[in-house]
N, C-alpha and C. Protein backbone atom coordinates (compact mmCIF):
# COMPACT_ATOMS: atom_id res chain seq x y z
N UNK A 1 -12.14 2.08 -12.77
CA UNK A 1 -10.69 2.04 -12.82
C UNK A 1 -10.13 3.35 -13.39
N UNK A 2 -10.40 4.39 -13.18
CA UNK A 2 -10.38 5.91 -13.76
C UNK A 2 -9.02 6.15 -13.08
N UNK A 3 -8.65 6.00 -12.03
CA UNK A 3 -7.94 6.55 -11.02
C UNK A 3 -6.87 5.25 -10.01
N UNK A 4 -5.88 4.90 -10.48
CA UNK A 4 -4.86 4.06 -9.70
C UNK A 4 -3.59 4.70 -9.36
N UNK A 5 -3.73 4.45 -7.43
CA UNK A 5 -2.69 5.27 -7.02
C UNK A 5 -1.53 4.04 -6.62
N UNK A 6 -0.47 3.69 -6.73
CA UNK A 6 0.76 2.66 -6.94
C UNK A 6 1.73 3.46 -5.83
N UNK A 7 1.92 2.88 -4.25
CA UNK A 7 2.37 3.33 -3.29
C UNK A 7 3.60 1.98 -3.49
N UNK A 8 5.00 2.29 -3.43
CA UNK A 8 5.79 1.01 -3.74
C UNK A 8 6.45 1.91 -2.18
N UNK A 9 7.32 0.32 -1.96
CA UNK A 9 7.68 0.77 -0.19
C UNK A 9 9.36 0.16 -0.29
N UNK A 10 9.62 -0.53 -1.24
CA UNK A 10 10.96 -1.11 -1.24
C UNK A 10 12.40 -0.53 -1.36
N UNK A 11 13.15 -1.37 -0.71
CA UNK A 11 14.25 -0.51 -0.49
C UNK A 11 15.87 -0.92 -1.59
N UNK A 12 14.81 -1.55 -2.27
CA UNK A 12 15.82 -2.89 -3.44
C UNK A 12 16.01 -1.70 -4.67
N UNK A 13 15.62 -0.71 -5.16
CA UNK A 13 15.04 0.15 -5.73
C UNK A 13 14.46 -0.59 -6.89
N UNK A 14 15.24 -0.70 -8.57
CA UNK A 14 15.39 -1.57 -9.35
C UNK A 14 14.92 -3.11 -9.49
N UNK A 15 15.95 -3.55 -8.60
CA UNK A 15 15.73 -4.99 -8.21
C UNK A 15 14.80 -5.25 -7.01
N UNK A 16 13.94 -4.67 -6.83
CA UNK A 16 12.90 -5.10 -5.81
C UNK A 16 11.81 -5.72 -6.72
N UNK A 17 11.36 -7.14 -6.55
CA UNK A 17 10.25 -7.49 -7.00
C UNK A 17 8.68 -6.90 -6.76
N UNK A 18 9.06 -6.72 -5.62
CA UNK A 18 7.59 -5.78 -5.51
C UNK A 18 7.24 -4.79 -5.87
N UNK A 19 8.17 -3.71 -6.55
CA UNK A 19 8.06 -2.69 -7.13
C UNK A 19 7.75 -3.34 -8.86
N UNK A 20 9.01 -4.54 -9.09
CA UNK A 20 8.34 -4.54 -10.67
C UNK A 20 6.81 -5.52 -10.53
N UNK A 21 6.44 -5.83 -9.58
CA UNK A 21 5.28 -6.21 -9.79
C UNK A 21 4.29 -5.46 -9.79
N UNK A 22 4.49 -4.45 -9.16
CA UNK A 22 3.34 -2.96 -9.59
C UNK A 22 3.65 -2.18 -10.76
N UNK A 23 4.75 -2.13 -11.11
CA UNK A 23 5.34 -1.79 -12.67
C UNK A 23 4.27 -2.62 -13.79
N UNK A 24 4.74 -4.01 -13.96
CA UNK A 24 3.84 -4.98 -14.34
C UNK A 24 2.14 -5.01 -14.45
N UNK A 25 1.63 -4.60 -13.18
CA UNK A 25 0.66 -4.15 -13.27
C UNK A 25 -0.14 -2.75 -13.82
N UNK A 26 0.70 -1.75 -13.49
CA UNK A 26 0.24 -0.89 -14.72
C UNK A 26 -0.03 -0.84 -15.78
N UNK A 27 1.49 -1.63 -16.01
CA UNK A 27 1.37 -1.77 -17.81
C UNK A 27 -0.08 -2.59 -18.37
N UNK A 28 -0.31 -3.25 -17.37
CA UNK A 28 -1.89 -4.19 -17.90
C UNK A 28 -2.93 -3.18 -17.86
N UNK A 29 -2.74 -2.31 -16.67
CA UNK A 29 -4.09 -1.44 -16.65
C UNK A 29 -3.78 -0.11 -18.10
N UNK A 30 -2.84 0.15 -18.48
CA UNK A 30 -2.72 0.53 -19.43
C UNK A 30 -3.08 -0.02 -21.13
N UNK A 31 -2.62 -1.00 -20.75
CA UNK A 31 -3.18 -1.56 -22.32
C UNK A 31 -4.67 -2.03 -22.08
N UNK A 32 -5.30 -2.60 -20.58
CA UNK A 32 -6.48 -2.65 -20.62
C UNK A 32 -7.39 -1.44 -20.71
N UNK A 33 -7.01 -0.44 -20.01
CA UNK A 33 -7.73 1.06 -20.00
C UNK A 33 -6.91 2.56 -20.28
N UNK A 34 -6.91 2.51 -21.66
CA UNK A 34 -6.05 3.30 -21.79
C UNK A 34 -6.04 4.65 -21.47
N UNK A 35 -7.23 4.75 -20.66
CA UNK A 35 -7.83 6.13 -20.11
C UNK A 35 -7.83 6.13 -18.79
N UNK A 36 -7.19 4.96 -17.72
CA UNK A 36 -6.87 5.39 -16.48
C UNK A 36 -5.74 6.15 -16.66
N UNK A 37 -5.56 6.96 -15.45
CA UNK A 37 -5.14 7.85 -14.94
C UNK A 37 -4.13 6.94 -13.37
N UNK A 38 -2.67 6.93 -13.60
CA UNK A 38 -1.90 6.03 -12.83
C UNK A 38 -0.97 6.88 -12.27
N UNK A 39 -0.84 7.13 -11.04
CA UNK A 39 0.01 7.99 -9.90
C UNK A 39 0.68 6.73 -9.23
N UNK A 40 2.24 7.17 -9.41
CA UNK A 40 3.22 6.52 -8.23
C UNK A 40 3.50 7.05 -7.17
N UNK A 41 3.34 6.89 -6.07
CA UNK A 41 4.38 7.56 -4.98
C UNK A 41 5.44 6.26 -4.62
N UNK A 42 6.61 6.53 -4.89
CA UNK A 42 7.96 5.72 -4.26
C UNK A 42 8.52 6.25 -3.14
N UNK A 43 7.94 5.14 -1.51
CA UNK A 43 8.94 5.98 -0.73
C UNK A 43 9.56 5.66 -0.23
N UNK A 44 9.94 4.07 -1.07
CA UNK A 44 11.14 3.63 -1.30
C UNK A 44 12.44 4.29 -1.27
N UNK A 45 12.07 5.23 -2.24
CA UNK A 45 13.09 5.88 -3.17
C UNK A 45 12.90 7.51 -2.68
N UNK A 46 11.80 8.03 -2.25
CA UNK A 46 11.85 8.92 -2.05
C UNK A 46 11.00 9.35 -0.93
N UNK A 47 11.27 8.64 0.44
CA UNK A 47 10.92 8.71 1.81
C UNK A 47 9.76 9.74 2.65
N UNK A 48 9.10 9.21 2.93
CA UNK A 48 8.19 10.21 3.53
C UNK A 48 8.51 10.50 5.03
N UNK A 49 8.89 11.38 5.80
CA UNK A 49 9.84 11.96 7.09
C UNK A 49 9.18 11.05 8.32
N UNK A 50 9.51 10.70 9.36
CA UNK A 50 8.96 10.39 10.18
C UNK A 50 9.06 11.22 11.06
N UNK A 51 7.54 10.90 11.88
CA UNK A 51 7.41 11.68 12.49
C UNK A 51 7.82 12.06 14.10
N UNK A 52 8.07 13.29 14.30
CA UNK A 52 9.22 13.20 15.49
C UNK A 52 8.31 14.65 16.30
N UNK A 53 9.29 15.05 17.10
CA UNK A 53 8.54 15.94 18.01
C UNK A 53 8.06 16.97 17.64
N UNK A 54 9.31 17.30 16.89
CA UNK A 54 8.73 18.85 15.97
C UNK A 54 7.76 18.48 15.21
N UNK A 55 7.06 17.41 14.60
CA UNK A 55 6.58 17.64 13.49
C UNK A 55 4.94 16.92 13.65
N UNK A 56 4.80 16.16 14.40
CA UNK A 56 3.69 15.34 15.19
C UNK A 56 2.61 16.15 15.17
N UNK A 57 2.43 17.36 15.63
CA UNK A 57 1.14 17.93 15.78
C UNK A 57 0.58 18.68 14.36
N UNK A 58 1.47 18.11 13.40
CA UNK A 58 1.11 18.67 12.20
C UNK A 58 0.15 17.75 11.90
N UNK A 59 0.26 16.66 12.09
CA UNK A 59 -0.95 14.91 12.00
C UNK A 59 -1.93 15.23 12.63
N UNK A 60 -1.29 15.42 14.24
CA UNK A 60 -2.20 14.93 15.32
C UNK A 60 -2.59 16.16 15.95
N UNK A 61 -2.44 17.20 16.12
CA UNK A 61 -2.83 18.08 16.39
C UNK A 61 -3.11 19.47 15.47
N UNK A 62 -2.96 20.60 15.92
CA UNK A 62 -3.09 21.91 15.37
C UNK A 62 -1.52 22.46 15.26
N UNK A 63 -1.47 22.16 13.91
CA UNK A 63 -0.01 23.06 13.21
C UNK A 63 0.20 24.17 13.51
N UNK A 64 1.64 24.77 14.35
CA UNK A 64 1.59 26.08 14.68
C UNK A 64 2.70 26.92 14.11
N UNK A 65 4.33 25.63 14.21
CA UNK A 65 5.24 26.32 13.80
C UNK A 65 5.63 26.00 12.20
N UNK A 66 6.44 26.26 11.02
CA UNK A 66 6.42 25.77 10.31
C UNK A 66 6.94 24.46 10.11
N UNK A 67 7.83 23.78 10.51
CA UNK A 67 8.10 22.32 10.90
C UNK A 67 6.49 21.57 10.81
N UNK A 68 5.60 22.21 11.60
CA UNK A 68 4.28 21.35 11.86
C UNK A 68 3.20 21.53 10.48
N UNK A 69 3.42 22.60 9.94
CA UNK A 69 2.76 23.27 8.60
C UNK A 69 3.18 22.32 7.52
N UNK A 70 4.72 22.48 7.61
CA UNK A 70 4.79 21.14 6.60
C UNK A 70 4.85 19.58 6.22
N UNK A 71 4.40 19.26 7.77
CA UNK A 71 3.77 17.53 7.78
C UNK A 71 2.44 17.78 7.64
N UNK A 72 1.71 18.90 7.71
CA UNK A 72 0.26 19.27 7.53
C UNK A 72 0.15 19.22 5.45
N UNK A 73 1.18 19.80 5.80
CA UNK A 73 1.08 20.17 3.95
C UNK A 73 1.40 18.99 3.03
N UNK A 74 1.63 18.05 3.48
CA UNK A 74 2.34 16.95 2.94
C UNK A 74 1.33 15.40 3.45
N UNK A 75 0.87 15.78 4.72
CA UNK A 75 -0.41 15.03 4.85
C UNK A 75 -1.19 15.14 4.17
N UNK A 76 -1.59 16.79 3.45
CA UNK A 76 -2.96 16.90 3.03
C UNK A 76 -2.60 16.22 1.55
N UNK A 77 -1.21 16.34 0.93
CA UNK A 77 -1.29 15.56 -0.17
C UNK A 77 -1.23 14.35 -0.64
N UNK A 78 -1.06 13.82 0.53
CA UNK A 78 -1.07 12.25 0.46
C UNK A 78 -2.08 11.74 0.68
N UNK A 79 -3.32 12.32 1.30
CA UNK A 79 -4.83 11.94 1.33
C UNK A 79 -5.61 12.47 0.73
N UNK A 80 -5.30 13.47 -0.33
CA UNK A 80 -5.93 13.73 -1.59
C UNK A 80 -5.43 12.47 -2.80
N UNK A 81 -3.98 12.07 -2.54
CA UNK A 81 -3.65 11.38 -3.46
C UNK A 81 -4.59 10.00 -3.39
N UNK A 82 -4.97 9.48 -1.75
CA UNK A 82 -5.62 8.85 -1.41
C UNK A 82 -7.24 8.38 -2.27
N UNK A 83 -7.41 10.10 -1.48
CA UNK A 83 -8.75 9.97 -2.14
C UNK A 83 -9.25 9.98 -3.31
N UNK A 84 -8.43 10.28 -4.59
CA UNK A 84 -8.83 10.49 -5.52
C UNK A 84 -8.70 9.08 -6.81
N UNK A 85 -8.03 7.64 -5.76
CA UNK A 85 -7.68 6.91 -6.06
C UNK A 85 -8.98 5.64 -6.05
N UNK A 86 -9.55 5.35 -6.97
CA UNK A 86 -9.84 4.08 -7.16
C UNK A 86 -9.82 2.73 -7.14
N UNK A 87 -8.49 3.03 -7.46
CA UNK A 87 -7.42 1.25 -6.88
C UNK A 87 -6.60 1.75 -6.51
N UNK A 88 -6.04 1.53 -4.86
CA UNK A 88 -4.92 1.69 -4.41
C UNK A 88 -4.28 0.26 -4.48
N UNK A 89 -2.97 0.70 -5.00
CA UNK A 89 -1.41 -0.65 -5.24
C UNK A 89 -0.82 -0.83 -4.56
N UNK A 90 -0.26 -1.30 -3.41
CA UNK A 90 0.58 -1.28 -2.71
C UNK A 90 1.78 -2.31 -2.64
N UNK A 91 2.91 -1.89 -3.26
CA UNK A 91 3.78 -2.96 -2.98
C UNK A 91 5.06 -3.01 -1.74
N UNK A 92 4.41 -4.49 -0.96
CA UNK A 92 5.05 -4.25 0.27
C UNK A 92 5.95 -5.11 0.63
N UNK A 93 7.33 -5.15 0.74
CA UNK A 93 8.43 -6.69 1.19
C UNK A 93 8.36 -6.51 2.26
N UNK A 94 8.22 -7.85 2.86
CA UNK A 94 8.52 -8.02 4.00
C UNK A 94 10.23 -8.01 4.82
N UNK A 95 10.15 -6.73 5.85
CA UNK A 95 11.29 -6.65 6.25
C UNK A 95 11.18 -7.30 7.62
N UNK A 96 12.01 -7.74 8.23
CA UNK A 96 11.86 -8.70 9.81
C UNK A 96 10.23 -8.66 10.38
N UNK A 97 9.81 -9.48 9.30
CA UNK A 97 8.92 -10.23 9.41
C UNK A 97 7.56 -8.82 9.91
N UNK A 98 7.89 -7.39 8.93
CA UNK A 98 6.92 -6.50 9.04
C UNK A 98 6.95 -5.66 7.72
N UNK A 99 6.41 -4.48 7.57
CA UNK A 99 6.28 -3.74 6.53
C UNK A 99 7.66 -2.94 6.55
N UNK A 100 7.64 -2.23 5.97
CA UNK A 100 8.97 -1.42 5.87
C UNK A 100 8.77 0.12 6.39
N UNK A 101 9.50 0.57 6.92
CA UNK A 101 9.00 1.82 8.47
C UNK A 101 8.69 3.07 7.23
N UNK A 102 9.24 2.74 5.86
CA UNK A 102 9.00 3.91 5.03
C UNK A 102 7.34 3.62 4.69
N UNK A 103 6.86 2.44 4.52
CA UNK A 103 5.69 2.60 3.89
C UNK A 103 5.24 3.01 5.65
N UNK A 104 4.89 2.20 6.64
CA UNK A 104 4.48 3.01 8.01
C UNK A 104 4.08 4.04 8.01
N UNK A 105 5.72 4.90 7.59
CA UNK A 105 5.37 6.46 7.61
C UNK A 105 4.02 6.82 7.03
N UNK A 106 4.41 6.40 5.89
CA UNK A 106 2.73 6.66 4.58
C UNK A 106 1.49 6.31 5.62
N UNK A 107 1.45 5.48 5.75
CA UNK A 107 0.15 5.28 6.83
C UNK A 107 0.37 6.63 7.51
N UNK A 108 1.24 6.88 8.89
CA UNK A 108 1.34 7.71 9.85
C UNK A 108 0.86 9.33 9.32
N UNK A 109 1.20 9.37 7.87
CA UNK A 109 0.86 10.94 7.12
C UNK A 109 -0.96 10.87 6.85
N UNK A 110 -1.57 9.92 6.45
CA UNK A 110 -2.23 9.55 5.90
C UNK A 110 -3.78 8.67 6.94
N UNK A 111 -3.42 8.35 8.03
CA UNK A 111 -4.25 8.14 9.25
C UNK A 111 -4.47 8.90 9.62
N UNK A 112 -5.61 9.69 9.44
CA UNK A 112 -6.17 10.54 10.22
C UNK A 112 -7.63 11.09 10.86
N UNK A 113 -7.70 11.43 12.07
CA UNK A 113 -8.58 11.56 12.43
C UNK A 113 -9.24 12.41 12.04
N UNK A 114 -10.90 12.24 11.73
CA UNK A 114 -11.53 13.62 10.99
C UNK A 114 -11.42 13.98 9.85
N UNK A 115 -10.65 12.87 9.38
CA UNK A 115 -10.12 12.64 7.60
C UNK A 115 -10.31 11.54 7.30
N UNK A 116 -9.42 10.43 7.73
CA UNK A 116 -9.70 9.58 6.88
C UNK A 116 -10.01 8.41 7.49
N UNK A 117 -10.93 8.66 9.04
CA UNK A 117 -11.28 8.01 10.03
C UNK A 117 -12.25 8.51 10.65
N UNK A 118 -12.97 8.38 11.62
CA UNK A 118 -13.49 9.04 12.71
C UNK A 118 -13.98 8.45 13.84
N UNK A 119 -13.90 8.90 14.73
CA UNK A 119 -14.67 8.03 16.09
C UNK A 119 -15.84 8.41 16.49
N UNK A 120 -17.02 7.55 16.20
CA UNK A 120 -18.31 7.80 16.82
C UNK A 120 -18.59 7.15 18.01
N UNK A 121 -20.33 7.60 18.44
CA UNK A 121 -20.78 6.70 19.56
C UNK A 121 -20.41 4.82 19.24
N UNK A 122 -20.50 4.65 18.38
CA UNK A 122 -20.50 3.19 18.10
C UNK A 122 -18.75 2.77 17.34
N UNK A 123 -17.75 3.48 17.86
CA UNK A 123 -16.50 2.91 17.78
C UNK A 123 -15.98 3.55 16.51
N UNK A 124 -14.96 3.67 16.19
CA UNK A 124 -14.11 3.93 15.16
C UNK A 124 -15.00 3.79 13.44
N UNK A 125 -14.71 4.72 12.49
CA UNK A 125 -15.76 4.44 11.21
C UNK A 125 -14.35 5.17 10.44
N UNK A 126 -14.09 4.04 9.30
CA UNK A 126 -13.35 4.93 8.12
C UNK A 126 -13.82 5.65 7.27
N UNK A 127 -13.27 6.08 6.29
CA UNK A 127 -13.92 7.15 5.43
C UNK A 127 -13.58 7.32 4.02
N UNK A 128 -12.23 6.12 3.75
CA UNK A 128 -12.24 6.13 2.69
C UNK A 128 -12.87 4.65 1.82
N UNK A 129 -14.16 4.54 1.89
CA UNK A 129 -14.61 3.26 1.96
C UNK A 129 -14.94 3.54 0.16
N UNK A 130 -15.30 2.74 -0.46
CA UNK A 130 -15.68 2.40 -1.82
C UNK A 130 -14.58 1.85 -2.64
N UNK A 131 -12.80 1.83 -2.10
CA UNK A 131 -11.86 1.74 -3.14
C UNK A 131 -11.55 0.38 -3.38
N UNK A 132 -11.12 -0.12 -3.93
CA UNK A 132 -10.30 -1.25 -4.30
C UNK A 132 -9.28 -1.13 -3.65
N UNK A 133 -8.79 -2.18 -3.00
CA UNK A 133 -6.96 -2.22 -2.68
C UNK A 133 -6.25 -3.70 -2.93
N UNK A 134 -5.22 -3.31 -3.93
CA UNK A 134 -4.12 -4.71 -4.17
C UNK A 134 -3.06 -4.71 -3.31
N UNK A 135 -2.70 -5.42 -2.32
CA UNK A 135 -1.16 -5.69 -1.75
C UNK A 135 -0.35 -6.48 -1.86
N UNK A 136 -0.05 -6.39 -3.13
CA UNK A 136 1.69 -7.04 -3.08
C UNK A 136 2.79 -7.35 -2.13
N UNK A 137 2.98 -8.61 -1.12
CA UNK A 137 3.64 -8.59 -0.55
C UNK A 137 4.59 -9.74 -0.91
N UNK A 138 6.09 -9.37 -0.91
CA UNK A 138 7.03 -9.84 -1.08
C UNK A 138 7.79 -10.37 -0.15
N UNK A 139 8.13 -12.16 -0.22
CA UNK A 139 8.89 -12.31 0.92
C UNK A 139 9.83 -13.98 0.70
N UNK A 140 10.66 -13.37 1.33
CA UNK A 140 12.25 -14.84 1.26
C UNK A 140 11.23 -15.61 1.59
N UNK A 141 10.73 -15.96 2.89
CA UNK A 141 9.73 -17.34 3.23
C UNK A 141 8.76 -17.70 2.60
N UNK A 142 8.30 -18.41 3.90
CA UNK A 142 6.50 -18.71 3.34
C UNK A 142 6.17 -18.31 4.83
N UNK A 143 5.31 -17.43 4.81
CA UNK A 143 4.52 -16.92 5.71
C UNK A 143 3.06 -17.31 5.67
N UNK A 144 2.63 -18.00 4.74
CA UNK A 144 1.05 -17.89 4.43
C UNK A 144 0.07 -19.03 5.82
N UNK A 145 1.34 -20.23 5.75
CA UNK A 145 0.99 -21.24 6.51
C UNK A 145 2.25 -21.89 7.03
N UNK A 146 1.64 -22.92 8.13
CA UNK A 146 3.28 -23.51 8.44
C UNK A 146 3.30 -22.84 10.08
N UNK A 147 4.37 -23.30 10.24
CA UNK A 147 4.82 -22.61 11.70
C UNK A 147 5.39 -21.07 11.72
N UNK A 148 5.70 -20.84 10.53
CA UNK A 148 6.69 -19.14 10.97
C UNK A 148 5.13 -18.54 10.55
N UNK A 149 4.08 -19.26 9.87
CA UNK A 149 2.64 -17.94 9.81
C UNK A 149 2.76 -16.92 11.17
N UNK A 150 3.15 -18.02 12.30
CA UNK A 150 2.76 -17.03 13.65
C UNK A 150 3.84 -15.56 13.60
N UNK A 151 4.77 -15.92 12.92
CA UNK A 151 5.74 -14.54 12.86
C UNK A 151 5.08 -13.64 11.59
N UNK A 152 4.10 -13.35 11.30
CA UNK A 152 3.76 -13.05 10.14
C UNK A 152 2.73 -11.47 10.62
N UNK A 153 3.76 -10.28 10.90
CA UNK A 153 3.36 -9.09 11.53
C UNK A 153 3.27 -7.89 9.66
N UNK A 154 3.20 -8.88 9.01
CA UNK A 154 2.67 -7.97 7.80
C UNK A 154 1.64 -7.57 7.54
N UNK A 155 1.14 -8.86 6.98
CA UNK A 155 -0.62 -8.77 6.81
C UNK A 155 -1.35 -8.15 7.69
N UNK A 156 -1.68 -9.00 9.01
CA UNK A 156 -2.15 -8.68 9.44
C UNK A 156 -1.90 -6.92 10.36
N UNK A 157 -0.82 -6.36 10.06
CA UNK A 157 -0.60 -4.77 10.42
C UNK A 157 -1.45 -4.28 9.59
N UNK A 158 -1.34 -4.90 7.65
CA UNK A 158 -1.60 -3.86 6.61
C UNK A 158 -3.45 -3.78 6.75
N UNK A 159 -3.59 -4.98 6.91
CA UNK A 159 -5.48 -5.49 6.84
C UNK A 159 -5.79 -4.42 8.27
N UNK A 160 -5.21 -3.92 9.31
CA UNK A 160 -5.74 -3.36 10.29
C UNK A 160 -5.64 -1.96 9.56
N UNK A 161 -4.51 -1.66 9.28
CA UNK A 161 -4.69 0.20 9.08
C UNK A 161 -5.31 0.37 8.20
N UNK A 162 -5.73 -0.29 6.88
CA UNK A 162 -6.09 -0.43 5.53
C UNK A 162 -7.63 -0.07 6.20
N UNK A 163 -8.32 -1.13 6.61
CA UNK A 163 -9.26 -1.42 7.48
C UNK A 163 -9.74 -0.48 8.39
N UNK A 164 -8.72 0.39 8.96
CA UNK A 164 -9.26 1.19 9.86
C UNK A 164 -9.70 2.82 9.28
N UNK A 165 -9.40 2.87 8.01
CA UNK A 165 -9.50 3.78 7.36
C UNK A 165 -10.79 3.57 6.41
N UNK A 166 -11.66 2.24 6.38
CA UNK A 166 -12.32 2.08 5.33
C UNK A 166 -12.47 1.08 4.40
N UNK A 167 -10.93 0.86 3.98
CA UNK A 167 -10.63 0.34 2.82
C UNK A 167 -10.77 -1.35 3.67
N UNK A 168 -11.50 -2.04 3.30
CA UNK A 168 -12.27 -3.80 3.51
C UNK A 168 -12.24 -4.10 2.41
N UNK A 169 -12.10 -3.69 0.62
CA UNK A 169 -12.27 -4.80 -0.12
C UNK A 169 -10.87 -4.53 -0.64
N UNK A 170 -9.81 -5.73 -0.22
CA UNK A 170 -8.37 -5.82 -0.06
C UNK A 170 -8.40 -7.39 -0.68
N UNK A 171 -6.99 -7.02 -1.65
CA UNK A 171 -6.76 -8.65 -2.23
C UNK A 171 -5.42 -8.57 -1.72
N UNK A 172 -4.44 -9.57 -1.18
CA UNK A 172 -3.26 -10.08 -1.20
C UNK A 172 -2.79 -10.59 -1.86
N UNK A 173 -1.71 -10.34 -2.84
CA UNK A 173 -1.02 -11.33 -3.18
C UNK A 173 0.42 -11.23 -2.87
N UNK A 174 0.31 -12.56 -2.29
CA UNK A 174 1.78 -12.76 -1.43
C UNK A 174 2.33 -13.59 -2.74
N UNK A 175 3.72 -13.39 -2.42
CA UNK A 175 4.81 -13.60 -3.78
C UNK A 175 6.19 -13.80 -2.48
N UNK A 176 6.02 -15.22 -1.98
CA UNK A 176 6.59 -15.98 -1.29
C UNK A 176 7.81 -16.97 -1.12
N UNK A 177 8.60 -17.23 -0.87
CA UNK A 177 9.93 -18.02 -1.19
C UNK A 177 10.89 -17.26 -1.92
N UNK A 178 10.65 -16.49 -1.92
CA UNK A 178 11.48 -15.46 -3.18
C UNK A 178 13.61 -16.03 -2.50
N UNK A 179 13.97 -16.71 -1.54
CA UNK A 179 14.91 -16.99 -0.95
C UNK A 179 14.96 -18.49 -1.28
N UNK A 180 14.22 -19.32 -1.65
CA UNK A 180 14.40 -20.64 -1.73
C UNK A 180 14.78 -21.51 -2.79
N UNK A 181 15.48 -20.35 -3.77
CA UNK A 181 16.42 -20.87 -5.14
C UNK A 181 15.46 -20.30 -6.07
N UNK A 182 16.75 -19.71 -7.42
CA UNK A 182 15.67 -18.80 -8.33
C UNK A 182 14.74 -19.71 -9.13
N UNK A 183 14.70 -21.22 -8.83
CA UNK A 183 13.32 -21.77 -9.85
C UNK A 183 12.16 -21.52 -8.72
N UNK A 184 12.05 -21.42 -7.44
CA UNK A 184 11.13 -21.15 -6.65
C UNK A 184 10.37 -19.71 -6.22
N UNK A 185 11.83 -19.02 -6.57
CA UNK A 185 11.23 -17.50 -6.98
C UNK A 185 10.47 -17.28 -8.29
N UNK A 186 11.31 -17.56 -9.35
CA UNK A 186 10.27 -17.63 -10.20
C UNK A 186 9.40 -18.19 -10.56
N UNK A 187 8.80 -19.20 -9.99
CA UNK A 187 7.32 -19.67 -9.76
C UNK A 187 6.55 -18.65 -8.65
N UNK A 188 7.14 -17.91 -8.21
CA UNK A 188 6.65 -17.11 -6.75
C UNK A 188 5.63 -16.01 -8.09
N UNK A 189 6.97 -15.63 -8.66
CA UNK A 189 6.63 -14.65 -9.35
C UNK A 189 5.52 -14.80 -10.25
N UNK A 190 5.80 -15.44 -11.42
CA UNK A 190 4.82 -16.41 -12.40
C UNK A 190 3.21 -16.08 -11.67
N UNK A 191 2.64 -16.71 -10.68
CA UNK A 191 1.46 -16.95 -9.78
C UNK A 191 1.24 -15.61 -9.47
N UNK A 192 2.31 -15.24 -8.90
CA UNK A 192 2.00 -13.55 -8.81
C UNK A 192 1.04 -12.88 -9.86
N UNK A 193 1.85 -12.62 -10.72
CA UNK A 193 1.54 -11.70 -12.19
C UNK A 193 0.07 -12.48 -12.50
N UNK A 194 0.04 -13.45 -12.77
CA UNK A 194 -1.15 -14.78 -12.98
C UNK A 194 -2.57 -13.96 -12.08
N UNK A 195 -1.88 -13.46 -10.87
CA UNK A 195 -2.99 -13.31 -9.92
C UNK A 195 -3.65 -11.40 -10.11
N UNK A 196 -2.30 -11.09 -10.17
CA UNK A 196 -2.88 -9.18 -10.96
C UNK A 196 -3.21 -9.42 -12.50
N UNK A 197 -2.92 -10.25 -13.31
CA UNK A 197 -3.80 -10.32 -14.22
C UNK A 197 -5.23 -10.52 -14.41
N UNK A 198 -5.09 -11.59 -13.53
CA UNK A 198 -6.80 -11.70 -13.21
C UNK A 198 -7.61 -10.61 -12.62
N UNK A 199 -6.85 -9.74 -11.72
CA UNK A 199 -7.71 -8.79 -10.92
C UNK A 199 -7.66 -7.95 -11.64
N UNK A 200 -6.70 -7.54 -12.90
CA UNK A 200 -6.86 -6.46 -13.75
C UNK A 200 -8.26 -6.54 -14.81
N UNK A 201 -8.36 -7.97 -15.30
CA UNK A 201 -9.85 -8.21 -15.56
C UNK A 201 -10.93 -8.46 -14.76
N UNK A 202 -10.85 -8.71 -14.08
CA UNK A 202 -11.91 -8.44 -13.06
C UNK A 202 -12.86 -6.81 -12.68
N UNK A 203 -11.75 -6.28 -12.87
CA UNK A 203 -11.72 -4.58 -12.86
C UNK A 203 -11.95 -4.11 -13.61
N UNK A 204 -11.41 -4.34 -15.13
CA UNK A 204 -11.85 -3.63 -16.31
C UNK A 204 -13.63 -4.27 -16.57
N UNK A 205 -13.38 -5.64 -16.29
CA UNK A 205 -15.12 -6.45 -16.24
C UNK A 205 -16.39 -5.40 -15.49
N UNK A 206 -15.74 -5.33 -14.15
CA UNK A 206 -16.22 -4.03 -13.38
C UNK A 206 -16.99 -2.78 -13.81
N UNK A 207 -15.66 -1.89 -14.63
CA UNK A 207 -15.68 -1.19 -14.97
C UNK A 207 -16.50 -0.87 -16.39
N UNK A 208 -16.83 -1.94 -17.17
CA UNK A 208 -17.38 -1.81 -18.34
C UNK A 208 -18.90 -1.59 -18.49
C-alpha cells in the first residue's frame, strides 16, 4: 500500500458522494499507513480534453504537430501516474446509466497500445497487472439486480477497460439508491464506508 492513486470522475464537485467516499477512504489509509504516498487526479473538477482530430494521433499514433505532443505529454503522465500506483481508487456515479465521459476520457489518455496493453499471437495482454483496484460506484437506483440490472452499462464498461489493461483484481462497491429517500441513502452510504473499511484492512493485513 506504498502508492494510492484516487481518480474521482464526479460532476457534484463537493456534494458528490463518490468523491467523499474516496476522501473517506484516504483518511483510513492514512491513519492506517502513515507512510503511503496518496495522489488525486479530479477530472471531475479538472477535465481531461477529449479527444478530437487534432489531437488523436497523440494516443494513437505518432505525434507530429504540437496539439498531438500535448495529448502525448499528458498521456505519458497519466500512465506514469498509473503505474506507479498500487491501489488504484476510482470514484464513479453513474450518469444515464454509464460512467461519466470525463472519467472515459481518463481511460482514452491512458489505454494504450504498447503501454499499457499489447496485442500478441494469442489476443490482447495488459500490462499493468499486479495492482489493486477499488470502484466506487454511485447511483439513484439499484442496478445490482432486478430488472433495470439489464440497463446497467457501468460496471460492466469499467470491468472491460480495467481488465483490458491488466488490472483483474477489482472490488466494487456500489453505493445504490442514493434517490430513494435520505434514510436509504444513508444506509447506501453506511455499507459503503463498512465495505472500504474492510478493504483498507485487508490491505494494510497485506501489506504487513
Amino acid at each position: 500500500m506504498a502508492n494510492v492513486l484516487i481518480i474521482n470522475s464526479s460532476a457534484q464537485g463537493d456534494a458528490s458522494v463518490s468523491s467523499r467516499l474516496t476522501r473517506e477512504f484516504a483518511e483510513r489509509v492514512r491513519a492506517a499507513r502513515p507512510d503511503a504516498a496518496i495522489a488525486v487526479r479530479d477530472v471531475g473538477r479538472d477535465p481531461v480534453p477529449h479527444l478530437v482530430a487534432e489531437t488523436v494521433a497523440g494516443i494513437r499514433g505518432q505525434p507530429v504537430t504540437d496539439a498531438e505532443r500535448a495529448a502525448r505529454t499528458l498521456s505519458d503522465t497519466l500512465v506514469d501516474e498509473l503505474r506507479a500506483a498500487d491501489i488504484l481508487v476510482i470514484g464513479a456515479p453513474m450518469y444515464n446509466f454509464g460512467i461519466p465521459s470525463t472519467l472515459k476520457t481518463w481511460f482514452d489518455h491512458v489505454l494504450r497500445a504498447r503501454v499499457t496493453f499489447r496485442y500478441t499471437e494469442n489476443g490482447p495482454e495488459g500490462l499493468m497487472t499486479g495492482k489493486k483496484v477499488i470502484v466506487i460506484e454511485s447511483r439513484a437506483g439499484i442496478y445490482s439486480e432486478g430488472e433495470a440490472a439489464a440497463m446497467d452499462a457501468q460496471e460492466p464498461h469499467l470491468r472491460g477497460m480495467l481488465g483490458f489493461m491488466g488490472l483483474t483484481d477489482v472490488a466494487f462497491v456500489r453505493v445504490e439508491g442514493l434517490a430513494f429517500g435520505p434514510e436509504a441513502a444513508d444506509a447506501a452510504i453506511k455499507a459503503a464506508n463498512e465495505a472500504l473499511a474492510s478493504l483498507v484492512e485487508q490491505e494494510v493485513a497485506l501489506a504487513a
